[in-house]
Protein backbone atom coordinates (compact mmCIF):
# COMPACT_ATOMS: atom_id res chain seq x y z
CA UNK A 1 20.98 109.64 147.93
CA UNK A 2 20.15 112.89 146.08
CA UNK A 3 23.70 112.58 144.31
CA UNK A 4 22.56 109.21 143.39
CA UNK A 5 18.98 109.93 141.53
CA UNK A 6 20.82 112.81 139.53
CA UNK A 7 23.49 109.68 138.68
CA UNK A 8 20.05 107.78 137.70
CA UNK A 9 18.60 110.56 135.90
CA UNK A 10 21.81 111.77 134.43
CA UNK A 11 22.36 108.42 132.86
CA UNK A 12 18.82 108.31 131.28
CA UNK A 13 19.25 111.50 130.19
CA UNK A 14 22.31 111.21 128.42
CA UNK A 15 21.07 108.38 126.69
CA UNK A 16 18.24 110.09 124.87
CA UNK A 17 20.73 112.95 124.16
CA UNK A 18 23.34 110.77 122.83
CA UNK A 19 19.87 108.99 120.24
CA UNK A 20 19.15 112.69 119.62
CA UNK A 21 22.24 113.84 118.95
CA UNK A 22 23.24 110.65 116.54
CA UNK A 23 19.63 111.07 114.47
CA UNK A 24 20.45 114.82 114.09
CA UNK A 25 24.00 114.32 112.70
CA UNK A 26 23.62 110.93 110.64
CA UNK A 27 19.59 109.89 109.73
CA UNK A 28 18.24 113.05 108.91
CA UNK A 29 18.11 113.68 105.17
CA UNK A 30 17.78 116.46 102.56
CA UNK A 31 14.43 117.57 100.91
CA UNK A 32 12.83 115.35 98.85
CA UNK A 33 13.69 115.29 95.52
CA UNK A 34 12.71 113.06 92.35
CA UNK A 35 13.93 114.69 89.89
CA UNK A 36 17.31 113.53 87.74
CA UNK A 37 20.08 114.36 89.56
CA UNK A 38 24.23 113.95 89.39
CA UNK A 39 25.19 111.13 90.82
CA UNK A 40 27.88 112.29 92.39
CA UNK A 41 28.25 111.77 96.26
CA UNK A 42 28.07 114.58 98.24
CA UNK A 43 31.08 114.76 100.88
CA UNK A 44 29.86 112.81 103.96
CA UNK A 45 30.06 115.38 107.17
CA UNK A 46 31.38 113.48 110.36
CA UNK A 47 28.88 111.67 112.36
CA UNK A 48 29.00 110.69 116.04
CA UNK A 49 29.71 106.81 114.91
CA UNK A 50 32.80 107.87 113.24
CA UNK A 51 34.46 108.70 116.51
CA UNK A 52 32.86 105.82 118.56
CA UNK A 53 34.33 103.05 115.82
CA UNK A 54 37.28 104.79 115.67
CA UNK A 55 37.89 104.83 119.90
CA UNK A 56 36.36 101.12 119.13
CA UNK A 57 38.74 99.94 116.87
CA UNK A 58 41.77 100.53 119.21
CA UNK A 59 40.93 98.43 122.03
CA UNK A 60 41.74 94.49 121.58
CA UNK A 61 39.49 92.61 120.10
CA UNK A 62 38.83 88.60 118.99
CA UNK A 63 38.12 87.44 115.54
CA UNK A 64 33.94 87.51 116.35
CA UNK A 65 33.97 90.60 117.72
CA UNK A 66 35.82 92.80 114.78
CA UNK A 67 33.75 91.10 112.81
CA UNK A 68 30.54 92.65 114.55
CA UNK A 69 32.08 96.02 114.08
CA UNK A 70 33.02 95.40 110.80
CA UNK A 71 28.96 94.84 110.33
CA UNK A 72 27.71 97.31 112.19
CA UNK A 73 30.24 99.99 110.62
CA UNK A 74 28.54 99.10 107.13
CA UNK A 75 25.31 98.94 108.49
CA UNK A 76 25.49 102.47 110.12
CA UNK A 77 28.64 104.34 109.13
CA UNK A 78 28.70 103.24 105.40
CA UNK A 79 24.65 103.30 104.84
CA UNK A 80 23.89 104.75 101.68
CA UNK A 81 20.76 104.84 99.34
CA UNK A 82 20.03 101.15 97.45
CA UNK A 83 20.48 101.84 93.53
CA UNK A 84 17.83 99.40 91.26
CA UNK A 85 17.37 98.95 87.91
CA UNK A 86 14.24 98.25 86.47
CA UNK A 87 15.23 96.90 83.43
CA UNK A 88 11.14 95.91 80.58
CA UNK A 89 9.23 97.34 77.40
CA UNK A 90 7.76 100.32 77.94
CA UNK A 91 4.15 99.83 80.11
CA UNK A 92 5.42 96.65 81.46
CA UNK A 93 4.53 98.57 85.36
CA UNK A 94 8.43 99.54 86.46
CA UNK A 95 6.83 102.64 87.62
CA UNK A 96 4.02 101.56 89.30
CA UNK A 97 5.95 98.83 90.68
CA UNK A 98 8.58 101.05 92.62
CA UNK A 99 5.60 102.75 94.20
CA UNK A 100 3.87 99.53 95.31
CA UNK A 101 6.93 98.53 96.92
CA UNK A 102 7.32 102.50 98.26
CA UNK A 103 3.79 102.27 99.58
CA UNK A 104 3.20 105.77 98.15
CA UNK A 105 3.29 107.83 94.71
CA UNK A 106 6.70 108.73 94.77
CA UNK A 107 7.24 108.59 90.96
CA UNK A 108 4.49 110.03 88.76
CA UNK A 109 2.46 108.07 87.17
CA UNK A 110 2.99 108.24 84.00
CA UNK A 111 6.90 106.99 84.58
CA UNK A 112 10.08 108.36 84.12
CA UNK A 113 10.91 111.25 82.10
CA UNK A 114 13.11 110.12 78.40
CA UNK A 115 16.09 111.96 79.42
CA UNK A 116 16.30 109.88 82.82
CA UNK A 117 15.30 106.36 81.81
CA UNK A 118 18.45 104.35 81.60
CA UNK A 119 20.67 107.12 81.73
CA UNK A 120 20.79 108.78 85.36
CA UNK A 121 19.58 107.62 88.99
CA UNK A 122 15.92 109.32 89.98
CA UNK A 123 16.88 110.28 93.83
CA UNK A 124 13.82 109.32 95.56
CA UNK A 125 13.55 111.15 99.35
CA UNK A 126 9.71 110.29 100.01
CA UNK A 127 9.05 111.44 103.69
CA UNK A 128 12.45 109.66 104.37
CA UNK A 129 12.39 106.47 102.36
CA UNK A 130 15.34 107.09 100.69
CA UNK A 131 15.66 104.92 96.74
CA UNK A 132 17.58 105.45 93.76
CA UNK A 133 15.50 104.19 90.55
CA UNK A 134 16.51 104.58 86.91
CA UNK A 135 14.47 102.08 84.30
CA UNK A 136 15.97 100.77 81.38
CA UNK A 137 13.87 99.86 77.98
CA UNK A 138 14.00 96.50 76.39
CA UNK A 139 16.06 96.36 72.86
CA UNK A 140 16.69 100.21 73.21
CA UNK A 141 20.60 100.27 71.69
CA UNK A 142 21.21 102.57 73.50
CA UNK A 143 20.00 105.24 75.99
CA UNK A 144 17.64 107.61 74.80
CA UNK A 145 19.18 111.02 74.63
CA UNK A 146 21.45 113.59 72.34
CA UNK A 147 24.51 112.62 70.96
CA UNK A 148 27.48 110.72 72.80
CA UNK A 149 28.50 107.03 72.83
CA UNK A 150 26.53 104.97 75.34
CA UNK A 151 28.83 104.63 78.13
CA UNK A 152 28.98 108.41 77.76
CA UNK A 153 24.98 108.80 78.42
CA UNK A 154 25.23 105.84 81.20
CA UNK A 155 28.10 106.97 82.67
CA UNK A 156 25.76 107.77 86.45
CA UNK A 157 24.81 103.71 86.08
CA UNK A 158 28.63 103.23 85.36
CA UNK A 159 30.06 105.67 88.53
CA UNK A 160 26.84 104.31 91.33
CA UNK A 161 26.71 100.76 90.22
CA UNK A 162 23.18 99.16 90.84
CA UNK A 163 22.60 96.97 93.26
CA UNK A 164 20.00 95.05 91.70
CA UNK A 165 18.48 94.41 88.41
CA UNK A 166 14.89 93.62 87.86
CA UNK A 167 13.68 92.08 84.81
CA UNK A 168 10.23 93.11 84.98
CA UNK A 169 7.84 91.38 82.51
CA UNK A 170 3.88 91.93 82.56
CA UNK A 171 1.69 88.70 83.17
CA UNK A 172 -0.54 89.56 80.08
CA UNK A 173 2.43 90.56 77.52
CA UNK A 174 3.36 87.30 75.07
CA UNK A 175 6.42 89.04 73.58
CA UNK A 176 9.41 87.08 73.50
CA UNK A 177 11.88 87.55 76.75
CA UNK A 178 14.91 86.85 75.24
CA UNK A 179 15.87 90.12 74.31
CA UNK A 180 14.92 91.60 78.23
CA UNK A 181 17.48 89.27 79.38
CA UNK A 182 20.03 90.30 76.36
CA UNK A 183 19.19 93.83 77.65
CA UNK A 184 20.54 92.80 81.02
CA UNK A 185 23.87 91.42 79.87
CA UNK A 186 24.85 94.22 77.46
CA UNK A 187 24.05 96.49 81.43
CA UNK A 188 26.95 94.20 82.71
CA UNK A 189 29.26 94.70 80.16
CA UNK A 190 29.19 98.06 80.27
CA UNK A 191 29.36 98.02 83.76
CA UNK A 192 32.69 96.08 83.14
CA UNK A 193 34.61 94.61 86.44
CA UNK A 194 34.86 97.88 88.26
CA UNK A 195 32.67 96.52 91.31
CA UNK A 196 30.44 93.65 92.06
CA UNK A 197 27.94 92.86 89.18
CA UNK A 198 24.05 93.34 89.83
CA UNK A 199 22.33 90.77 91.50
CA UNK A 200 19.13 89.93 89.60
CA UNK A 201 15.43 88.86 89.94
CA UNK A 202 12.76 88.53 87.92
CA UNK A 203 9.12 90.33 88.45
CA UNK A 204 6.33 89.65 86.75
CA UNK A 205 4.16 92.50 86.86
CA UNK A 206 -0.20 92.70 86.67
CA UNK A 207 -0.61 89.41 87.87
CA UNK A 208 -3.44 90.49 89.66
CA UNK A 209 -5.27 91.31 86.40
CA UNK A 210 -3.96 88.59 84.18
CA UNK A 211 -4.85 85.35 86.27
CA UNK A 212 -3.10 82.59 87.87
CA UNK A 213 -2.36 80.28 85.06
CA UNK A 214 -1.23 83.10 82.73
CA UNK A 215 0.93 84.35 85.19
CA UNK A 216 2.70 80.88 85.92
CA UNK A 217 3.17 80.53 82.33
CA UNK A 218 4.81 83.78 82.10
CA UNK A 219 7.29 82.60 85.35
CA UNK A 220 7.98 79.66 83.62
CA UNK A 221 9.04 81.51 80.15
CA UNK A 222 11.19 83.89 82.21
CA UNK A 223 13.00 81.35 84.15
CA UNK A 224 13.39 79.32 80.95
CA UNK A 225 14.77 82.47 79.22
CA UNK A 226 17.36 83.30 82.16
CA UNK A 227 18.90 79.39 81.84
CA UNK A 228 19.38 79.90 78.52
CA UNK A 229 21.46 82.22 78.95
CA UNK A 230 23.37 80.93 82.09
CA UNK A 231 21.49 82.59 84.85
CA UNK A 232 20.47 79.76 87.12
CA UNK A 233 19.01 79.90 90.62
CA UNK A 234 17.35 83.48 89.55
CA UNK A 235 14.49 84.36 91.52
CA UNK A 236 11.18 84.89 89.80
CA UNK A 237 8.46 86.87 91.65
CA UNK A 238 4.87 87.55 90.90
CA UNK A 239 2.95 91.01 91.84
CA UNK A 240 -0.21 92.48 91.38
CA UNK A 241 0.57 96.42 90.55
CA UNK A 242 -2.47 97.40 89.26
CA UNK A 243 -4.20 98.97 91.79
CA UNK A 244 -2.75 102.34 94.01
CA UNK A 245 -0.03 101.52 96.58
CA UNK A 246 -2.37 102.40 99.37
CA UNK A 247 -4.72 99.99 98.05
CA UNK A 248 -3.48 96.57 97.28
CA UNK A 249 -5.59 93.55 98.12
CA UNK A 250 -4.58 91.20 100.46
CA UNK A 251 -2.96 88.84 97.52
CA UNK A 252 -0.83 91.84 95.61
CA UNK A 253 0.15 93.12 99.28
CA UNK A 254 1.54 89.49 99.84
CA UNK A 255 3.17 89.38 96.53
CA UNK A 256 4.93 93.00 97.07
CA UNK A 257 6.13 92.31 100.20
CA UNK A 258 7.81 88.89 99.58
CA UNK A 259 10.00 90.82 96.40
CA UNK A 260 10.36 93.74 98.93
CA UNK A 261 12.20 90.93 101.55
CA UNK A 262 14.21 89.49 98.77
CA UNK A 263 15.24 93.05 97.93
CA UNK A 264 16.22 93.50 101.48
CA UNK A 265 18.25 90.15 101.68
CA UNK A 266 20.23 90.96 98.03
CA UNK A 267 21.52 94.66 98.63
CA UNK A 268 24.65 95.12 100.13
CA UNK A 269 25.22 95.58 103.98
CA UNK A 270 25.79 99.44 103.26
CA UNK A 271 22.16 99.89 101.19
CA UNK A 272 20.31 97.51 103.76
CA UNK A 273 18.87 100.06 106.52
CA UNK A 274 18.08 102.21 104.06
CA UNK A 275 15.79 99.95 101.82
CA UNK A 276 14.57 98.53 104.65
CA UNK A 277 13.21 101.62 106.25
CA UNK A 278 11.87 102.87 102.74
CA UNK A 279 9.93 99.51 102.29
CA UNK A 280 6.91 99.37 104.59
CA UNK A 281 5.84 95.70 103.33
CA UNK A 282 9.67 94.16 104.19
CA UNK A 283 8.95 93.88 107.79
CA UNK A 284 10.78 90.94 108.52
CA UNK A 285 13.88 92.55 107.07
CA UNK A 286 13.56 95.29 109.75
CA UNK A 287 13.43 93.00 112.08
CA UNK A 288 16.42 91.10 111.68
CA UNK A 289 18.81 94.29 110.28
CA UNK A 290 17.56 95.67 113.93
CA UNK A 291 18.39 92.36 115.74
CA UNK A 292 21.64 92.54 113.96
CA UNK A 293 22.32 96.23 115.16
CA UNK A 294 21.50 94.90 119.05
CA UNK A 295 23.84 92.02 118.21
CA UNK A 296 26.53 93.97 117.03
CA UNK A 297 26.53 96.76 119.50
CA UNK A 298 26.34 94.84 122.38
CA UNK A 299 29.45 92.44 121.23
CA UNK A 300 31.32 96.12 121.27
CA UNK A 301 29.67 96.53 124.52
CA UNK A 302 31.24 93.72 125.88
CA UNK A 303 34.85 94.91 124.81
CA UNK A 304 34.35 98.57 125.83
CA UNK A 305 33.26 96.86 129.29
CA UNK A 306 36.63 94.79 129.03
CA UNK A 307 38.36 98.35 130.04
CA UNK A 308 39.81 98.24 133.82
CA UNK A 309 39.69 101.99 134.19
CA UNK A 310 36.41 102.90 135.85
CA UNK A 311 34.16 105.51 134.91
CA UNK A 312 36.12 106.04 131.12
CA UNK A 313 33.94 103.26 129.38
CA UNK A 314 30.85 105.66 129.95
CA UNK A 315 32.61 107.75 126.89
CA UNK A 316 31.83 105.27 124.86
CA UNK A 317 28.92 103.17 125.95
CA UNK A 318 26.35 105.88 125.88
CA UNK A 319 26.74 107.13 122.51
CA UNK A 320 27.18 103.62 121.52
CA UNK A 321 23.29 102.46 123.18
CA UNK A 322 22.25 106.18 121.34
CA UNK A 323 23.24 105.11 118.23
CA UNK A 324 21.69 101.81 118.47
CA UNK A 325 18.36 102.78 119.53
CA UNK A 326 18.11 105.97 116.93
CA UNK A 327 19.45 103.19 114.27
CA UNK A 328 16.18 100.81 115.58
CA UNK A 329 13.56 103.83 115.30
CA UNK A 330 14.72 104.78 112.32
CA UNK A 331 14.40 101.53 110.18
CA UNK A 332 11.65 100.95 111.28
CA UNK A 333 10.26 103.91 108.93
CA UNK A 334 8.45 105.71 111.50
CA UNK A 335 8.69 109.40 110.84
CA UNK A 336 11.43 110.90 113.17
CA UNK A 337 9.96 113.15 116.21
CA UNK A 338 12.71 114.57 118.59
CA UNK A 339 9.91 112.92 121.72
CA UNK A 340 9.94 109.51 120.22
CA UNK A 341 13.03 108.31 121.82
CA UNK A 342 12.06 109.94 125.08
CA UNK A 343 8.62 108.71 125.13
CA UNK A 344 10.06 104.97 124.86
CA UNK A 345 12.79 106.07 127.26
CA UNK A 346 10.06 107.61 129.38
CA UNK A 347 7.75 104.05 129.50
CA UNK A 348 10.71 102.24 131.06
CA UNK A 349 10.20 104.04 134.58
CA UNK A 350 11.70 103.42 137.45
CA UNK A 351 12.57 99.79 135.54
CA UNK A 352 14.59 101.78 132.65
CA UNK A 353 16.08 104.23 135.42
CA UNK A 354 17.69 102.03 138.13
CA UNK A 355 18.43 99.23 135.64
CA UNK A 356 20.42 101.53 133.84
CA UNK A 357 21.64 103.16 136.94
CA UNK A 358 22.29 99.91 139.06
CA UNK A 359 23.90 98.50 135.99
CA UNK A 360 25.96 101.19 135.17
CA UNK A 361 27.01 101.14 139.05
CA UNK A 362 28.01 97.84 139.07
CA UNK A 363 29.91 97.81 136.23
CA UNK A 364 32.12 100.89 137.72
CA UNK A 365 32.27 99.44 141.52
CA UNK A 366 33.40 95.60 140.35
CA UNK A 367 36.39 97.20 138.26
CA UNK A 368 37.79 97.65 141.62
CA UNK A 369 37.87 94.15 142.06
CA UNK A 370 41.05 92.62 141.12
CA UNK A 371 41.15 89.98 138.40
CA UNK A 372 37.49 89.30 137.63
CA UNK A 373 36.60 92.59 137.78
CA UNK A 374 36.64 93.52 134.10
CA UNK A 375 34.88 90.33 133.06
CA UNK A 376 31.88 90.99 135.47
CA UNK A 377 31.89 94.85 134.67
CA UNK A 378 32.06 93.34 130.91
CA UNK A 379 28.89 91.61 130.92
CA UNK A 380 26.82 93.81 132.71
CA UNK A 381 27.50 96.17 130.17
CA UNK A 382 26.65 93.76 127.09
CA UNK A 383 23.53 92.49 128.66
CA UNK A 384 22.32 96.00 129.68
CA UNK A 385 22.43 96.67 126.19
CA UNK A 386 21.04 93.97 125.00
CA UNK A 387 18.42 94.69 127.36
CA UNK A 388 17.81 97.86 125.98
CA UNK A 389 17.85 97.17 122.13
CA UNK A 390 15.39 94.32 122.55
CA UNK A 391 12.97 97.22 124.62
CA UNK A 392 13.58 98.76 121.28
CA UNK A 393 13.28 96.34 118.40
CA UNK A 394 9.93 95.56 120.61
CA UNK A 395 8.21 99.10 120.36
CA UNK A 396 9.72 100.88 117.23
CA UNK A 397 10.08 97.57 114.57
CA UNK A 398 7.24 94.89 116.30
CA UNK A 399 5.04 97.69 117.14
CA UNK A 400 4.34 96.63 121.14
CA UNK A 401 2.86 99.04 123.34
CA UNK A 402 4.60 101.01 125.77
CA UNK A 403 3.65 98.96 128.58
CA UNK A 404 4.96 95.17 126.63
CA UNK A 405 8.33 96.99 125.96
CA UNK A 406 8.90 98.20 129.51
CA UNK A 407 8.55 94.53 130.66
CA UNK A 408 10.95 93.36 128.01
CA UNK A 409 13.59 95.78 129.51
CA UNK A 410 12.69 94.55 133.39
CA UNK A 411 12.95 91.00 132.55
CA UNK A 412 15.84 90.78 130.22
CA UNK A 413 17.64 93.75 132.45
């Protein structure tokens, strides 16, 4: 009996050490910093995942379930900062816009400095919501700066390729949009075929202060503009900017977060965590990037379980559940504290102890069984985790209390 609680509390604990352990090596980040900076990536140090995907990738798999791994390796493994473009004249609200959609003054005010704008990314680490913003000026030739051709003073646009391009226009400005969406095409062509082109929306800025009708006829001219020159099926979105980002009314809030969900659905799989997490107003994106993690992870958990060895698929199901559920807390864009995990983990009880414990039993005791065995042991282990990363989409993403995502664990476990 005693040898079984410390099995019960061993397991508990080695999750939360195996969350701890993944946040520590892979989601914690570097100081902020918004000033200019080379774009070139640092060396990646190895991370926990790494070794799990790699172990992963050796055992047999079906077309679905490589294909979950394949997901959940860009998701986690590959995640990287999203790179955007703000591409308008000069006060058409590219500034203010990134910090609306930030929540928070991480650029000042007054907008980027010359030397940046259109030339180099502005690294933005902003209590962990992690963007990289460079703005480029309508009809400007070239960007501003000394000397060289302009692929020379682009060249950080040219090596980190945006994601997306926003052709940001202000609700109140009548200047012709043509050349904003020339501006935009001569950014491909010097981004040549070296990766995927930009995908691009449209933003029309200050709605708020410019009215309803003058705003839709500002849409209209944009999306008119962007078929004229080929660009069908381009999303145009309307925001109110004017105001700070703490204090948006309920229409400009509504307006921010609907560009912040397209933003979310348009970057690549490897950009998506991150953009999620740094945009507080793209909720439904966290959502269903943390769904997808719990969907991924426990496909692998149903291979790992697959193995007829007991006891050796503990190796890998452990830091597998860790790195799910640090992945969950942390897009969610709650700030990181080495008790969150455990305080979640705690809530579950004497639920979250023996169903992890009884589970984990199982699974080990039915290997012994010949033929079946594996299968049973198999889907234990993917509904266990399932179990366990709905507890946690529930608390850290939905925002449930302790006591709703304990009885999401009991009843789905």
């Amino acid at each position: 009996m005693i040898a079984g609680g410390r099995q019960l509390r061993g397991n508990v604990v080695g999750l939360a050490c195996a969350c701890r352990a993944h946040h520590d090596h892979s989601m914690s980040e570097p100081a902020s910093d918004q000033r200019p900076q080379s774009t070139q990536k640092p060396k990646q140090e190895p991370e926990p995942l790494s070794d799990l995907l790699t172990l992963v990738d050796r055992l047999p798999f079906v077309g679905s379930l490589r294909r979950d791994v394949t997901r959940l390796r860009a998701l986690l493994y590959d995640r990287r900062a999203p790179r955007v473009v703000a591409i308008g004249a000069p006060k058409s609200g590219r500034t203010q816009l990134a910090n609306a959609l930030l929540g928070k003054e991480a650029l000042p005010h007054a907008g980027l400095d010359a030397a940046a704008r259109g030339e180099r990314w502005v690294h933005i680490n902003a209590d962990g919501a992690r963007l990289d913003w460079t703005e480029i000026d309508v009809g400007a030739p070239a960007a501003v700066g000394a000397g060289g051709t302009e692929l020379e003073r682009r060249r950080g646009l040219v090596e980190a390729r945006p994601d997306i391009a926003l052709l940001v226009v202000r609700a109140d400005d009548a200047a012709a949009l043509a050349p904003l969406v020339e501006s935009f095409e001569r950014l491909r062509t010097l981004l040549g075929d070296g990766g995927p082109a930009p995908r691009i929306l449209g933003v029309i800025t200050h709605a708020d202060v410019a009215g309803s009708e003058r705003t839709a006829r500002r849409r209209d001219a944009l999306e008119q503009a962007l078929r004229e020159h080929g660009f069908v099926d381009v999303a145009v979105l309307a925001v109110g900017t004017g105001a700070e980002p703490a204090a948006l009314s309920e229409d400009s809030a509504r307006g921010v977060g609907i560009l912040a969900e397209s933003l979310v659905e348009l970057v690549p799989d490897a950009a998506q965590l991150e953009l999620a997490r740094a945009l507080p107003l793209a909720r439904e994106g966290k959502r269903r990037i943390a769904r997808a993690i719990v969907s991924a992870s426990s496909a692998v958990a149903l291979t790992v379980g697959l193995a007829p060895i007991p006891f050796a698929d503990a190796v890998l199901l452990f830091p597998l559940q860790g790195v799910m559920v640090s992945s969950i807390a942390h897009v969610s864009g709650r700030p990181w504290r080495a008790g969150a995990v455990g305080e979640w983990l705690g809530s579950l009880g004497v639920v979250g102890g023996v169903g992890l414990g009884m589970r984990w039993a199982v699974q080990q005791i039915v290997k012994l069984v010949p033929g079946a065995g594996s299968m049973i042991s198999a889907s234990v282990a993917a509904a266990g985790t399932a179990a366990l990363g709905h507890s946690a989409v529930a608390y850290f993403v939905d925002g449930a209390s302790l006591t709703d995502a304990k009885k999401i664990f009991g009843r789905e476990n």
